[in-house]
Protein backbone atom coordinates (compact mmCIF):
# COMPACT_ATOMS: atom_id res chain seq x y z
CA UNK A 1 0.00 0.00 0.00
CA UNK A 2 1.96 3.34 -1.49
CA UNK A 3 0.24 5.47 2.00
CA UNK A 4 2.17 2.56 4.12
CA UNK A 5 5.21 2.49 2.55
CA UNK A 6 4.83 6.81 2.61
CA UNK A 7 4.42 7.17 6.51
CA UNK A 8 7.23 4.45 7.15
CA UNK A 9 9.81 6.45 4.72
CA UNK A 10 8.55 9.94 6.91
CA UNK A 11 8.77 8.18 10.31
CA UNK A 12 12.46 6.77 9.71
CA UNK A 13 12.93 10.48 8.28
CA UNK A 14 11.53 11.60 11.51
CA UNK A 15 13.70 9.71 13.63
CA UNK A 16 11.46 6.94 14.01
CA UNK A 17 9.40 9.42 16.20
CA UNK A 18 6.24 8.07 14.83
CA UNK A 19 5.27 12.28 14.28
CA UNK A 20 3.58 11.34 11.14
CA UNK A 21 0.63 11.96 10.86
CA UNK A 22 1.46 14.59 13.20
CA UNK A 23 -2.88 15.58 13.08
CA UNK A 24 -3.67 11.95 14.06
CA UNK A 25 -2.61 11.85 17.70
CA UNK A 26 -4.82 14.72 18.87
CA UNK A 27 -7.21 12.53 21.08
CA UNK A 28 -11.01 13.99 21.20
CA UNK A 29 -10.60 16.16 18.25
CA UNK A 30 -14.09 17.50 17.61
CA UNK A 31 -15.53 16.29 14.19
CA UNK A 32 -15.85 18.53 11.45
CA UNK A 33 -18.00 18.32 7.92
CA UNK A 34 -14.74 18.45 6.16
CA UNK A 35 -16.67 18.41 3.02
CA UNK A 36 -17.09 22.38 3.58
CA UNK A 37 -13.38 22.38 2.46
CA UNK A 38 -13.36 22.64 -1.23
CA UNK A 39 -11.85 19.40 -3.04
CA UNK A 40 -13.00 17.19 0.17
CA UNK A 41 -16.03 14.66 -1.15
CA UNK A 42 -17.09 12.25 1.12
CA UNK A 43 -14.62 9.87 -0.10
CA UNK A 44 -11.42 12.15 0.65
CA UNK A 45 -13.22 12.73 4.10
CA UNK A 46 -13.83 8.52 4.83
CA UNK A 47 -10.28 8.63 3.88
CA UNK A 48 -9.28 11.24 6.36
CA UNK A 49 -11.46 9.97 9.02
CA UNK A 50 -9.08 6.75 8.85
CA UNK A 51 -6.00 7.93 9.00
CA UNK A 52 -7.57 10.25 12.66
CA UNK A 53 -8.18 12.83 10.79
CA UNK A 54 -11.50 14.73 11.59
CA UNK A 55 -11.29 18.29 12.76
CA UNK A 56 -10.70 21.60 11.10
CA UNK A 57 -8.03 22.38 13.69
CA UNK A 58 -6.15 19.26 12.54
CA UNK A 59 -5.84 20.22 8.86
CA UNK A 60 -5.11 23.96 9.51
CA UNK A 61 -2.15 22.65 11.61
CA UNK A 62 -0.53 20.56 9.03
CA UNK A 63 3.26 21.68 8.26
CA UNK A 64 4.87 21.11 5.06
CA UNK A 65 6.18 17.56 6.51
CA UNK A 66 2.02 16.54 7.16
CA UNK A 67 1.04 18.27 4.16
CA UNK A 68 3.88 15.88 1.86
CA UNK A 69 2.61 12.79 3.87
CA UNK A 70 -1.13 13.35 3.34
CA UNK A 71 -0.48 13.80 -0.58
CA UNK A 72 1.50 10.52 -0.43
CA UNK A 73 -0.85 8.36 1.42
CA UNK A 74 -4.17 10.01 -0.25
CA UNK A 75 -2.17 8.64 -3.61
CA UNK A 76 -3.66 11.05 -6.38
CA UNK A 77 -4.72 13.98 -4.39
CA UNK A 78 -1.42 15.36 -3.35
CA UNK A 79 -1.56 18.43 -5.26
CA UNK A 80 -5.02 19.17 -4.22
CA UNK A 81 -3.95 19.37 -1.01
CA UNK A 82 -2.25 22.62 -1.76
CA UNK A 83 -3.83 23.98 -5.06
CA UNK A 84 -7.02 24.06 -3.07
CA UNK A 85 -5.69 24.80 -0.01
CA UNK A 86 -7.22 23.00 2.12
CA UNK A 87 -5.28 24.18 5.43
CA UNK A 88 -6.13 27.75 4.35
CA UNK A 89 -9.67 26.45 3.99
CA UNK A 90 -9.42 24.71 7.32
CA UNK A 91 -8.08 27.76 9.45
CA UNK A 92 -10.81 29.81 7.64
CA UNK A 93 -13.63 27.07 8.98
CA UNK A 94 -12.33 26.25 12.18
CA UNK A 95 -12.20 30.13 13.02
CA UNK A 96 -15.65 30.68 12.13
CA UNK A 97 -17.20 27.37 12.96
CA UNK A 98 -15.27 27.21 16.98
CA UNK A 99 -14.20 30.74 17.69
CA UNK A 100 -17.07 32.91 16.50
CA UNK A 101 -14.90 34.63 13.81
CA UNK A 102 -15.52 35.47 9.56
């Protein structure tokens, strides 16, 4: 699986850290519609949803690092990712959806 063999070539870059994804340790992230985020379908989201991905926050928070390992393990949508931009997108919706703000 090319998303496996991704996040085992970033965690050995990582010093074996296991960093990667660095959104899917965040325990009791509060689930978002990612689907607001233009480019995210419900299949991209049942995607994120596995890998612990499910909040805003958690997108807007990617680095360059996350943002490299999400295209490689989401295999096809890499440059979505960041011709979309979706963390823009996601610090846009998580300010107006959690802290009041447009």
């Amino acid at each position: 699986m090319p998303g496996s063999v991704a996040l085992a070539r970033l965690t050995s870059a990582s010093g074996g850290s296991g960093s990667f994804p660095p959104a899917a340790a965040v325990q009791g992230a509060r689930q978002d519609n990612l689907k607001e985020i233009v480019g995210i379908g419900p299949v991209v989201e049942a995607r994120l949803h596995a890998l612990g991905i499910v909040s805003f926050r958690q997108l807007a928070d990617l680095d360059e690092d996350g943002i490299g390992w999400l295209g490689c393990v989401l295999d096809g949508f890499g440059d979505r990712i960041v011709s979309d931009d979706w963390v823009g997108q996601a610090g846009f919706l998580y300010e107006r959806h959690h802290r009041g703000r447009v």
